[in-house]
Protein backbone atom coordinates (compact mmCIF):
# COMPACT_ATOMS: atom_id res chain seq x y z
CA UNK A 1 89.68 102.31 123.16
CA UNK A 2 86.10 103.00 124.26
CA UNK A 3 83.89 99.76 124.22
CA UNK A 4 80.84 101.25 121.85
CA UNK A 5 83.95 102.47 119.18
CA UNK A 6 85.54 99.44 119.68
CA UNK A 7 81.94 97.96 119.05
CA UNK A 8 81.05 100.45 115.74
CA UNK A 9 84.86 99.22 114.57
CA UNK A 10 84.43 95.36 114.46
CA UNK A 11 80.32 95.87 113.36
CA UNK A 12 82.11 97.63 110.28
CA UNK A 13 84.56 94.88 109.63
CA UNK A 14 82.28 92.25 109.94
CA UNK A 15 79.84 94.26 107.21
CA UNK A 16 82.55 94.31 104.52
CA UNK A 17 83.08 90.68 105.74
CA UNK A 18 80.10 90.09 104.46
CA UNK A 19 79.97 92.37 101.49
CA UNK A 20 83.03 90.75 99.86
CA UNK A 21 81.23 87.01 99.94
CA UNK A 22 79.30 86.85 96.73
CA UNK A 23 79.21 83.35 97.09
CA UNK A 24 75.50 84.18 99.49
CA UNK A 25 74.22 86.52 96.21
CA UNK A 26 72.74 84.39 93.64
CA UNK A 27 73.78 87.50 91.25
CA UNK A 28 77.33 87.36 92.39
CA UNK A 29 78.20 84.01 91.61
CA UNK A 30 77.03 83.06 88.21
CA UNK A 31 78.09 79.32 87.74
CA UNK A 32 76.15 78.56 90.70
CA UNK A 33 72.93 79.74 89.50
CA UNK A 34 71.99 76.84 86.64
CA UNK A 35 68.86 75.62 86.96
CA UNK A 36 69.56 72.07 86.20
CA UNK A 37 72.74 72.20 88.56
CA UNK A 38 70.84 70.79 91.61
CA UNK A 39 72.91 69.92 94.92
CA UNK A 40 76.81 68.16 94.95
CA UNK A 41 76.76 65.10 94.60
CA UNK A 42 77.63 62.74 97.47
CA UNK A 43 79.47 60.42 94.90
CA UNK A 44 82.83 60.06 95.69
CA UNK A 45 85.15 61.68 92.45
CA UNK A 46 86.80 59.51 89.83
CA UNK A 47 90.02 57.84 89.92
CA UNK A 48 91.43 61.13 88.79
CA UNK A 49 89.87 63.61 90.86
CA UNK A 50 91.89 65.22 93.59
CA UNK A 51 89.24 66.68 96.02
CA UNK A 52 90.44 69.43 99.01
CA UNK A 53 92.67 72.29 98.52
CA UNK A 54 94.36 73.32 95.54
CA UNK A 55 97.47 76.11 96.02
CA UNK A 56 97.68 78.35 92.83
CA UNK A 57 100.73 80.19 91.41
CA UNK A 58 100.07 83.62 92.75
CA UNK A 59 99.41 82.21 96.05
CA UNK A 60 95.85 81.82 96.28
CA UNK A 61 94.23 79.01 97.90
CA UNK A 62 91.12 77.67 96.47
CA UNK A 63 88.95 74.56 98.00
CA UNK A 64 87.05 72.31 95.14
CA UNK A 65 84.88 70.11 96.37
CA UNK A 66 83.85 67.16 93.38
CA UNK A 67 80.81 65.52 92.38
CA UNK A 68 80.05 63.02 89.79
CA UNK A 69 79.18 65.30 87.62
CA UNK A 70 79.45 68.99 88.67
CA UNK A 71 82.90 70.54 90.95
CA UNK A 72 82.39 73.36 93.71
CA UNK A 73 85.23 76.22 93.61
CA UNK A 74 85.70 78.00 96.63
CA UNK A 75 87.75 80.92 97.37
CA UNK A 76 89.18 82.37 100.08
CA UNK A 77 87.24 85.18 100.28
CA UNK A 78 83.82 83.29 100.18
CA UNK A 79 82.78 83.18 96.41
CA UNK A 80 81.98 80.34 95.43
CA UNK A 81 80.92 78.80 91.83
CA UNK A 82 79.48 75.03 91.30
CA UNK A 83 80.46 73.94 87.62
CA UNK A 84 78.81 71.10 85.85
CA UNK A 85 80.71 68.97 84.41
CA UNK A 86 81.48 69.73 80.30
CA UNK A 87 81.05 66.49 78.35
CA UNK A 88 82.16 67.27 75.37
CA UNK A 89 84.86 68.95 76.58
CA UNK A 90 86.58 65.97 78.83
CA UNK A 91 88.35 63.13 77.57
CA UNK A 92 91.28 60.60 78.56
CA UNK A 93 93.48 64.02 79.37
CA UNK A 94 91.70 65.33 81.85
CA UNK A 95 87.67 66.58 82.38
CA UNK A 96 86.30 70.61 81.86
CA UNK A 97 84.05 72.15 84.00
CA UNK A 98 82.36 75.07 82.85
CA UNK A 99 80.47 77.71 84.29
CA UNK A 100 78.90 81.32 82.89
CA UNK A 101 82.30 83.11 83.83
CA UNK A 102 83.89 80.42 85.51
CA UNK A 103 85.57 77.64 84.27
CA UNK A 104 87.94 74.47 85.42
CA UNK A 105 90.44 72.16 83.57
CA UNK A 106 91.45 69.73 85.53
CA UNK A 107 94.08 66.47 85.15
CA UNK A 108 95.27 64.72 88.07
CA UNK A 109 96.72 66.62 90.80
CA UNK A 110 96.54 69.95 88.94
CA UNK A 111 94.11 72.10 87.66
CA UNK A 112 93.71 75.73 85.19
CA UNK A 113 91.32 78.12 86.47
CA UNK A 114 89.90 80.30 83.55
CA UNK A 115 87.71 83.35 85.72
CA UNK A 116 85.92 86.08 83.71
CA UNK A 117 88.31 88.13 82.26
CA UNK A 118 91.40 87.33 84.15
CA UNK A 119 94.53 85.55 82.89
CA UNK A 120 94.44 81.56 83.09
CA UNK A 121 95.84 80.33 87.47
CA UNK A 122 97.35 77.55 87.31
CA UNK A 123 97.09 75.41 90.74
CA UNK A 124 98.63 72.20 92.18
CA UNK A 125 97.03 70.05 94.51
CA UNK A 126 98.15 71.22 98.54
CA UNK A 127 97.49 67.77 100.45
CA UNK A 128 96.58 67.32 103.78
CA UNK A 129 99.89 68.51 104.97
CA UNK A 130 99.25 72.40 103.36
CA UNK A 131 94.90 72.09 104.80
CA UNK A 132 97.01 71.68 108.11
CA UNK A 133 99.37 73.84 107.99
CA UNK A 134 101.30 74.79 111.27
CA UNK A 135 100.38 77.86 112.86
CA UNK A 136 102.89 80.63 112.97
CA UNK A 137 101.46 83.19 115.46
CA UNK A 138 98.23 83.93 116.67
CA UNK A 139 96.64 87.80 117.61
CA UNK A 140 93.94 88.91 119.47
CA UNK A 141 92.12 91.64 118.35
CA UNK A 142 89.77 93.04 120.96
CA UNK A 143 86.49 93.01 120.87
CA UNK A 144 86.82 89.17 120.40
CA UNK A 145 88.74 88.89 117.21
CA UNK A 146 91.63 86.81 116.31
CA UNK A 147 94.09 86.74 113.37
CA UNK A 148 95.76 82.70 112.81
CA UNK A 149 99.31 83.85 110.98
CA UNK A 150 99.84 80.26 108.97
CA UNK A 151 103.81 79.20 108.32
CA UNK A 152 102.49 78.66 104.23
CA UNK A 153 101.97 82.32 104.04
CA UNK A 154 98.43 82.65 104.64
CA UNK A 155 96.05 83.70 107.74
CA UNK A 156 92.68 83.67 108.56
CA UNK A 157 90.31 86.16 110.70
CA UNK A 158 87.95 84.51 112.99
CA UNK A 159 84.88 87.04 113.82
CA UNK A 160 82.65 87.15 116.82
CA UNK A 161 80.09 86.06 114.46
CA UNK A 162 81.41 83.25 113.98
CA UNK A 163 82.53 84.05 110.28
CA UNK A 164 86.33 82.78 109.01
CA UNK A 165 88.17 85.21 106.11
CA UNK A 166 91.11 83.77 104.56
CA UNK A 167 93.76 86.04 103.42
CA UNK A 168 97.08 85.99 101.48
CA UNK A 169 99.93 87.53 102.11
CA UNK A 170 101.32 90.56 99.79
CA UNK A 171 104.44 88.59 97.71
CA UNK A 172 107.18 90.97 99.10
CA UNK A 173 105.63 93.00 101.64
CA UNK A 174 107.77 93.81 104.67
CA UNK A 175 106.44 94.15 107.38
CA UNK A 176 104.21 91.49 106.12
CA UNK A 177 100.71 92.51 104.67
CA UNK A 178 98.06 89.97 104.25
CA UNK A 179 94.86 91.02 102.51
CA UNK A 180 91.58 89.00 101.64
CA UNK A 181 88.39 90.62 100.31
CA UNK A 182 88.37 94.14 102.12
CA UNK A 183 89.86 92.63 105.29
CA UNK A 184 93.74 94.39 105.77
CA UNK A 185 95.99 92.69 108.01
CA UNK A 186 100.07 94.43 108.84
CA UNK A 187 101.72 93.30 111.34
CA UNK A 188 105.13 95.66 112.14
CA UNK A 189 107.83 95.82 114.64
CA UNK A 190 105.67 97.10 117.73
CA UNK A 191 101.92 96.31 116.67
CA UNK A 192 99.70 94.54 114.12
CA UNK A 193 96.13 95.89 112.93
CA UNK A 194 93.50 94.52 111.42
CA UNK A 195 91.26 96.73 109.43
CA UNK A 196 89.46 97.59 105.78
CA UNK A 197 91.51 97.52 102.72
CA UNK A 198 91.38 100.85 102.74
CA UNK A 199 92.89 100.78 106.20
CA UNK A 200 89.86 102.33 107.49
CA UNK A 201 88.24 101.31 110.83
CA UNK A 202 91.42 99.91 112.03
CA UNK A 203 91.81 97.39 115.25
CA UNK A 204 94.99 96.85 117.12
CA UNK A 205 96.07 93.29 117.89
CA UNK A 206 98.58 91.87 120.15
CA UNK A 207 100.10 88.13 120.23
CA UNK A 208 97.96 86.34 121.74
């Protein structure tokens, strides 16, 4: 492939890279925009507070990190929402976070994720073991581009700027499809590609 397509290719992918990370638009991630919230907290979390990465029952992977009074939700394709920390509605059974859209029960190792409009995602605690997960298979995707295949199911697309998209894979696809924000990773028999959901401005990746 000719170096300034190549070029146009991954400047388009790392655009919609970009575009699908509210979590750097004050408008796109509405928890985080409180006044009062101020920074996280460097206070360690209570006795009950499982901080790190939490795996969810449709396969998402979400990072929370905890603060005395507030928890940071991240997900995997860059949003992010800080929650403070509902008073009123904690107690001995577990502590509420709540946000404008957003908002987190959470009891030991697990936790209920209530987002807008969507259905209530349940989510255990991962452990160290699933934040280092073995590596399945790595691709390079030229120019400079590499796709980490996980052996939990996930991967992640590193960017020549330096940027890191976590994706998910499809339940059921074969050949596996893994998908996060507009990113679209296939890998088939003879060749993988990474491209836009849409399968638009498509690179091909070998094993690397």
């Amino acid at each position: 492939m000719h170096r300034s397509i190549r070029t146009a290719l991954l400047a388009t992918l790392c655009a919609a890279a970009c575009a699908c990370q509210p979590g750097t638009d004050e408008a796109a991630a509405p928890s985080a925009t409180d006044a009062d919230a101020g920074p996280v907290a460097d206070t360690p979390p209570s006795a009950t507070a499982t901080p790190g990465a939490f795996t969810c029952t449709d396969g998402t992977r979400l990072e929370l990190d905890w603060g005395r009074d507030e928890v940071t939700v991240r997900w995997p394709d860059g949003r992010t929402a800080r929650l403070p920390k509902a008073e009123s509605a904690s107690g001995p059974d577990g502590d509420a976070y709540v946000g404008d859209t957003v908002s987190v029960e959470h009891d030991g190792d697990t936790i209920v994720v209530h987002d807008g409009g969507n259905a209530p995602l349940a989510c255990d605690a991962t452990g160290d073991e699933g934040a280092a997960a073995a590596v399945a298979m790595r691709y390079a995707c030229e120019p400079d581009t590499e796709v980490v295949v996980f052996e939990d199911g996930r991967a992640r697309v590193a960017l020549p700027d330096g940027q890191e998209v976590d994706l998910s894979r499809v339940t059921g696809s074969s050949p596996p499809v893994y998908t996060g924000g507009t990113l679209f990773f296939t890998v088939g028999d003879d060749a993988a590609h990474l491209s836009q959901g849409d399968r638009t401005n498509e690179l091909a990746c070998s094993p690397a």
